[in-house]
Every structure is written in C-alpha cells, then in structure tokens.
Protein backbone atom coordinates (compact mmCIF):
# COMPACT_ATOMS: atom_id res chain seq x y z
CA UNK A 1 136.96 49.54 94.66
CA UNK A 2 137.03 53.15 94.61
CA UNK A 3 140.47 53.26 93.34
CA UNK A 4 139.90 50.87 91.13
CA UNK A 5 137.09 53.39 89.70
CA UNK A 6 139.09 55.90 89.78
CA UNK A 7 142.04 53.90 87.84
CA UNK A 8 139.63 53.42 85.24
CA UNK A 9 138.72 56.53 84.75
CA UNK A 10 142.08 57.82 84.09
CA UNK A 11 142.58 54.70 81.06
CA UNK A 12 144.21 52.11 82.97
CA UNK A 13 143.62 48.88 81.48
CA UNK A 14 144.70 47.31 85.03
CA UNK A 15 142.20 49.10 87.04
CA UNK A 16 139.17 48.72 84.48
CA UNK A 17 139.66 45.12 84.68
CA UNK A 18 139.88 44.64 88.38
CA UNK A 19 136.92 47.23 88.63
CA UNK A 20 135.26 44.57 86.62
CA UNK A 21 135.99 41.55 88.44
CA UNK A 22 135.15 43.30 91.95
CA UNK A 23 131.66 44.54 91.12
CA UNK A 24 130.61 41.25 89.10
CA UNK A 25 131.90 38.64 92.26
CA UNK A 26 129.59 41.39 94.41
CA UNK A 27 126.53 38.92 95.36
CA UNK A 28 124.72 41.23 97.63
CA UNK A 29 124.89 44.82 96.40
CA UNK A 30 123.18 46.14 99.81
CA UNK A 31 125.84 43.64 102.05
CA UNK A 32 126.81 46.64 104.77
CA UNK A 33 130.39 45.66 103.76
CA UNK A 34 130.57 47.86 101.14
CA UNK A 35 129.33 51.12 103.73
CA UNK A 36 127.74 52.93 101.71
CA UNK A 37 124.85 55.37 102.73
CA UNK A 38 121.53 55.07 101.75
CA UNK A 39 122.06 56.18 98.46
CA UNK A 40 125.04 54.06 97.41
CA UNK A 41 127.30 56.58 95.60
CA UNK A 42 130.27 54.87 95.31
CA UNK A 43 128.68 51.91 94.02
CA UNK A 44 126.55 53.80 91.82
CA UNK A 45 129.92 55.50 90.57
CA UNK A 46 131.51 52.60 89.91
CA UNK A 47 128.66 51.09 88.29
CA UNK A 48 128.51 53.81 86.22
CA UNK A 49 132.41 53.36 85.13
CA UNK A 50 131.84 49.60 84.29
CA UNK A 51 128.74 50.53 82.49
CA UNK A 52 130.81 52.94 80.37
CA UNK A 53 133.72 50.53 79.68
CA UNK A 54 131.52 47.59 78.97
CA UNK A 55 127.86 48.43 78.78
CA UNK A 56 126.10 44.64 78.66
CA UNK A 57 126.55 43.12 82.10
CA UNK A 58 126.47 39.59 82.49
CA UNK A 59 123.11 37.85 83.42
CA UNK A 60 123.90 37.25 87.17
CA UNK A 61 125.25 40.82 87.92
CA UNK A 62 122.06 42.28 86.75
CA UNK A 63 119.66 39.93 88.70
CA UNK A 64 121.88 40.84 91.55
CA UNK A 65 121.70 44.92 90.99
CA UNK A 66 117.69 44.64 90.16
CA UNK A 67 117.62 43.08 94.00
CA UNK A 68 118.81 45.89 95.41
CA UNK A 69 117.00 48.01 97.86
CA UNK A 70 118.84 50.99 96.33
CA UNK A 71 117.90 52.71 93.69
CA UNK A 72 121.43 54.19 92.28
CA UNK A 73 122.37 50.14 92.15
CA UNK A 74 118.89 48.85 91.11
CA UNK A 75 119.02 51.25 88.25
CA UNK A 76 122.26 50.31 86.51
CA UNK A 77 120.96 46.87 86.25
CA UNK A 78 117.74 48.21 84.55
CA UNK A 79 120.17 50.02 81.84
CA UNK A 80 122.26 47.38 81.84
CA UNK A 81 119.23 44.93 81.14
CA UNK A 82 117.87 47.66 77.88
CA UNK A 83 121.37 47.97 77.30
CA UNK A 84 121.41 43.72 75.81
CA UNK A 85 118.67 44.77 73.61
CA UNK A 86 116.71 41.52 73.08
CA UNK A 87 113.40 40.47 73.31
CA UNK A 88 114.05 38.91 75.98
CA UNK A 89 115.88 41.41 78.17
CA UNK A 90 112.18 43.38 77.24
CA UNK A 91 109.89 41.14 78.73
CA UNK A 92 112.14 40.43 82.02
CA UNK A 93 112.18 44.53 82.04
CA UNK A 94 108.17 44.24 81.80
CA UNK A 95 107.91 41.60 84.46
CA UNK A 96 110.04 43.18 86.80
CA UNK A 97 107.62 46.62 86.25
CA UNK A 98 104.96 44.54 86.61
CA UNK A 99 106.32 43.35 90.74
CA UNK A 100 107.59 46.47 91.15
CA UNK A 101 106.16 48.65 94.12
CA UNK A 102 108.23 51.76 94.35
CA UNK A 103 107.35 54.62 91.81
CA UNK A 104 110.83 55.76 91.13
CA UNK A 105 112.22 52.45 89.92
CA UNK A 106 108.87 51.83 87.99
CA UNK A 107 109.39 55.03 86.13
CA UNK A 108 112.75 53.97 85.19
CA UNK A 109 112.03 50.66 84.13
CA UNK A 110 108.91 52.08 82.06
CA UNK A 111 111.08 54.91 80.30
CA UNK A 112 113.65 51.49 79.28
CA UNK A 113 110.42 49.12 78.53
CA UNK A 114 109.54 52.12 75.82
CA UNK A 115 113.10 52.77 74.58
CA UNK A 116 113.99 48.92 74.18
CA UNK A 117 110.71 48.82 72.50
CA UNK A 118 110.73 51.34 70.24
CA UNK A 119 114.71 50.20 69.26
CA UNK A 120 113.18 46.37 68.64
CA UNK A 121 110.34 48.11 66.71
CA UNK A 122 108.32 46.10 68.98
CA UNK A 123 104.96 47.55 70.04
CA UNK A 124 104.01 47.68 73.79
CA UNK A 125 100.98 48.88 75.56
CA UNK A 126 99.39 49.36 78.74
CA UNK A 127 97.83 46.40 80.36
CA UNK A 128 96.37 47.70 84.01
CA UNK A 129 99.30 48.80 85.84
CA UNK A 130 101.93 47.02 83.12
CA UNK A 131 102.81 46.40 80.05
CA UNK A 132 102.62 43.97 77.28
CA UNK A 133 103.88 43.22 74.17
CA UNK A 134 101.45 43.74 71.37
C-alpha cells in the first residue's frame, strides 16, 4: 500500500489505480493487518492520496471508514461523505452526529453537516445535541 501511495503521488497512473483497488477491497479499516499505530498514518496518508485523485468514495468504503475506531480513517469517510454533496449524504452525516459519542469526530462531522448545508442552501439547526434539517 504504501508504495502504492507513494506511486501515486509521483503521477503514476499504475499506482493510483492499484492504490484504489487496495483501500476500497479494505473491509475492516482497524483489522491489525494493516499495523498501524493508534493513529493510523499510513492509512490516513493513503486515504488522503485517493481522496485527492478521486474525491467521492463509493458507498461501502465510506460506511466502512465511518466504523473505524480511528479517527485519521473515520474522518476521510466524513469528507468523503460531504464530498457527494446530496441531500442525502447530509442527513446520513446528521445521523451519524447524532450516535456519535466522541467529541473530536462530532466536531468534524458538525463543521461538514454546516458546509454541505450551506453548499445545498439547505438550512440546518440545532435539535438537543443534533441537528436537523429545517
């Protein structure tokens, strides 16, 4: 993978794709297979690639990075998920705030819930501890 990533980020066609196809045939982003730390940098790197090559992930790969326990994988599927732009990809973004525990990936999926928002000129607001659309 990581010379995949770094294949890609030097132009080659070759290693973009097979960046692709290794991250999105991934099923469990925290598998210890993949040894990363707690922090998962080298996923979160090549994420991060992919995202830049092709910014809207397909549907399973960002159900699978929003289950992660990490939040440097957990958060590329939140901008992946603003990054569809759709009503839709909005309210999952709210519902997944909304069973969210852990501050750090709520903030993140609040500051995408106002920027999808705002670029749908769709009007949320503050329902409890969520949000709605108005």
């Amino acid at each position: 993978m990581q010379i995949a990533n770094s294949g890609a980020r030097l132009g080659s066609f070759y290693c973009s794709m097979k960046l692709e196809s290794i991250l999105t045939s991934i099923v469990d982003f925290d598998d210890d297979k993949w040894g990363e730390d707690e922090y998962a940098n080298a996923l979160s790197n090549a994420l991060h690639e992919l995202r830049r090559i092709k910014p809207v992930f397909p549907d399973v790969m960002i159900d699978r990075l929003l289950q992660s326990q990490k939040y440097n994988v957990a958060s590329h599927g939140i901008y992946a998920l603003e990054a569809k732009g759709t009503k839709t990809a909005l309210q999952k973004l709210i519902k997944t705030h909304s069973d969210e525990d852990e501050w750090h990936r709520r903030d993140t999926l609040a500051n995408a819930i106002e920027t999808l928002s705002s670029k749908l000129s769709l009007p949320v607001g503050v329902d409890g501890d969520g949000y709605i659309v108005l």
